[in-house]
C-alpha atoms as a PDB file:
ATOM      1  CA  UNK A   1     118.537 118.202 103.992  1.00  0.00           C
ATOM      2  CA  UNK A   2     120.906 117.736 101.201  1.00  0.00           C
ATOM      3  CA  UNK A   3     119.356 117.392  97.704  1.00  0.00           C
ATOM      4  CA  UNK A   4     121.232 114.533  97.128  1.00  0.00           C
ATOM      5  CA  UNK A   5     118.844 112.610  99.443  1.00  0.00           C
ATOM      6  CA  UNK A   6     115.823 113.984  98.005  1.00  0.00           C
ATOM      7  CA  UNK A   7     117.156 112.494  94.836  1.00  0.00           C
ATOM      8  CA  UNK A   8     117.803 108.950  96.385  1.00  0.00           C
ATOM      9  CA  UNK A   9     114.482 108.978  97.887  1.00  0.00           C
ATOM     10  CA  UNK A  10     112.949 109.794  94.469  1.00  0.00           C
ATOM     11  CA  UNK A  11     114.595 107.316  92.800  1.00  0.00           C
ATOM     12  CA  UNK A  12     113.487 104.854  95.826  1.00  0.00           C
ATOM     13  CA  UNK A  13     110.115 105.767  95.448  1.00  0.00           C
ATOM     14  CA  UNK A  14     110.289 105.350  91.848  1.00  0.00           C
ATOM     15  CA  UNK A  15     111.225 101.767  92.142  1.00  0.00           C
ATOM     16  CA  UNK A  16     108.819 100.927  94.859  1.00  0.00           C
ATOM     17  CA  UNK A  17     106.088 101.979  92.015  1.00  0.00           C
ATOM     18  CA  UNK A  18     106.929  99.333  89.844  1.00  0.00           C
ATOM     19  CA  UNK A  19     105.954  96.875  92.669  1.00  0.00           C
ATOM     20  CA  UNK A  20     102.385  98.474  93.055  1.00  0.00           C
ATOM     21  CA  UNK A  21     101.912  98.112  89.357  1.00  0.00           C
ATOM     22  CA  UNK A  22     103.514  94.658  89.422  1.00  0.00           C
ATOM     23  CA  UNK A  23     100.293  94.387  92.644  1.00  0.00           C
ATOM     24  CA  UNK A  24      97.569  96.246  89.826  1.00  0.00           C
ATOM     25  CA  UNK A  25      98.576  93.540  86.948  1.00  0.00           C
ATOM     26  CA  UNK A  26      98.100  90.660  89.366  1.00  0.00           C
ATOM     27  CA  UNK A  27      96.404  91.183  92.211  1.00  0.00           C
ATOM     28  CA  UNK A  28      93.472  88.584  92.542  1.00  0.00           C
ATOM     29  CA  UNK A  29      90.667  91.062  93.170  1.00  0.00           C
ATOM     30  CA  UNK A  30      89.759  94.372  91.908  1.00  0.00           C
ATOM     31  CA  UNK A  31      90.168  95.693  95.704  1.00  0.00           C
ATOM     32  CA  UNK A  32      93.810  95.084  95.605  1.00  0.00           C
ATOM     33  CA  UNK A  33      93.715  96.574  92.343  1.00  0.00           C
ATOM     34  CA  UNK A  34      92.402  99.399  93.649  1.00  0.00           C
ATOM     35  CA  UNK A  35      94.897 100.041  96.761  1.00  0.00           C
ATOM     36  CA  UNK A  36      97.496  99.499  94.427  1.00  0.00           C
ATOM     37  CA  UNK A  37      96.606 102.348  92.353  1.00  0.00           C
ATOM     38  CA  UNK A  38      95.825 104.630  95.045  1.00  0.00           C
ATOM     39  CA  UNK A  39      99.187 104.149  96.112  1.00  0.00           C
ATOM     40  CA  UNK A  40     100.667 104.471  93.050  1.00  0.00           C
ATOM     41  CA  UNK A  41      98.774 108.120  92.543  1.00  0.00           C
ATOM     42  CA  UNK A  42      99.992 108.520  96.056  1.00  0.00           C
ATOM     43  CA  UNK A  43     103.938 108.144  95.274  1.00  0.00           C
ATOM     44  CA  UNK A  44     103.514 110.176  92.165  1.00  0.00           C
ATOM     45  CA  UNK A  45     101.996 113.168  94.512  1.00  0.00           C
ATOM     46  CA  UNK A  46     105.092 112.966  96.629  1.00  0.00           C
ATOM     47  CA  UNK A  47     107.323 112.337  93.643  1.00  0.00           C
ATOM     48  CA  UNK A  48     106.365 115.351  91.929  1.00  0.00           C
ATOM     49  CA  UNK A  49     106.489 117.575  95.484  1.00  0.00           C
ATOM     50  CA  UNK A  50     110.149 116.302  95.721  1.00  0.00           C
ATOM     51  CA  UNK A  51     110.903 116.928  92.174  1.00  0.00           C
ATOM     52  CA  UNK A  52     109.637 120.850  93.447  1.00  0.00           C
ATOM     53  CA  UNK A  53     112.172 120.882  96.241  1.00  0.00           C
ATOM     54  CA  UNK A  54     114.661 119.225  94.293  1.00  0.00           C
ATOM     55  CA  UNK A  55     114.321 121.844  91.155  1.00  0.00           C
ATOM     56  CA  UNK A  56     113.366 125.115  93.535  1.00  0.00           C
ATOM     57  CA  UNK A  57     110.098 125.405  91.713  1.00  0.00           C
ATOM     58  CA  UNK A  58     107.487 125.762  94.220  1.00  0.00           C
ATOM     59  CA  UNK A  59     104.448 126.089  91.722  1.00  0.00           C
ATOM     60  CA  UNK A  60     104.541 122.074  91.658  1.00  0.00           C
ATOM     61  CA  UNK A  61     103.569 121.463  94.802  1.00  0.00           C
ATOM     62  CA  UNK A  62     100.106 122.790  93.469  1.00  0.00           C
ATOM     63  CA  UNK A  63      99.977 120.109  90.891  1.00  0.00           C
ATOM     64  CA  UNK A  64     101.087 117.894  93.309  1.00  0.00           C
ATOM     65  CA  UNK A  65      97.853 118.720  95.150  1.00  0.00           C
ATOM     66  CA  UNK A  66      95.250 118.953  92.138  1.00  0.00           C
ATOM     67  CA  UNK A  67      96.919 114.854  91.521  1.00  0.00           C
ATOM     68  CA  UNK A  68      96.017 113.783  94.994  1.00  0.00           C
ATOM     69  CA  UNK A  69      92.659 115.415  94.537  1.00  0.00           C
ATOM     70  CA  UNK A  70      92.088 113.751  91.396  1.00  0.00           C
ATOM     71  CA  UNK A  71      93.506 110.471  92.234  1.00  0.00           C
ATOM     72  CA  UNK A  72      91.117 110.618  95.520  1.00  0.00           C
ATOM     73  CA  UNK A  73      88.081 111.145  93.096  1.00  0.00           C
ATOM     74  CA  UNK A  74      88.776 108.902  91.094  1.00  0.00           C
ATOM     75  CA  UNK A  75      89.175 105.975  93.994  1.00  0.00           C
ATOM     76  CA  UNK A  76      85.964 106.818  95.227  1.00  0.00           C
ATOM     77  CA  UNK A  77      84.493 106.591  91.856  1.00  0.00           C
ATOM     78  CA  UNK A  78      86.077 103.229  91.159  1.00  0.00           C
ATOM     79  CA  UNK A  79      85.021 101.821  94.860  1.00  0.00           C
ATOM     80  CA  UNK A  80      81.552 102.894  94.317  1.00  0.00           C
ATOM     81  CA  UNK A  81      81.522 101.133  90.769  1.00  0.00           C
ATOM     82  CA  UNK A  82      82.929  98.453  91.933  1.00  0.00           C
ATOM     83  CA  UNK A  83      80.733  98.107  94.722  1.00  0.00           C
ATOM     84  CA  UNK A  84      77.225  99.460  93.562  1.00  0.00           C
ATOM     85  CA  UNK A  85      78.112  98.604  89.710  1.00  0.00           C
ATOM     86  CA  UNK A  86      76.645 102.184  88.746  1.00  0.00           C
ATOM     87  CA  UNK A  87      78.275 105.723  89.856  1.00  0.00           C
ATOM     88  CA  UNK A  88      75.128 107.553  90.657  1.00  0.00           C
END
């Protein structure tokens, strides 16, 4: 693919995050608040994996992954705080 789509895709992607945050500021319950930042860790992972492609520097893609994992942790955290009002 040309890079030149990667780049409108990122830039996509980057607007469609402001409408998750925009979901995070005012969504009614802390669920929604929730989703919405799990998919704004999510478009962030796949930002910074197209920003690799994009810049030929393939090392991202492992940050890329050690974000997702940390995002994932930390929804689970949140959900079971939210839910159980302790974390152990």
């Amino acid at each position: 693919m040309s890079i030149n789509v990667f780049i409108g895709i990122s830039i996509f992607l980057g607007l469609l995050t402001f409408v998750c945050l925009y979901r995070a500021y005012a969504g009614p319950t802390a669920a929604d608040r929730v989703v919405s930042i799990n998919v704004i860790t999510t478009k962030a992972t796949v930002l910074i994996a197209l920003i690799s492609v994009i810049t030929d520097q393939y090392m991202f893609i492992d940050v890329a992954l050690i974000y997702a994992m940390m995002g994932f942790i930390a929804t689970i955290a949140v959900s079971k705080y939210i839910e159980k009002g302790k974390l152990y």
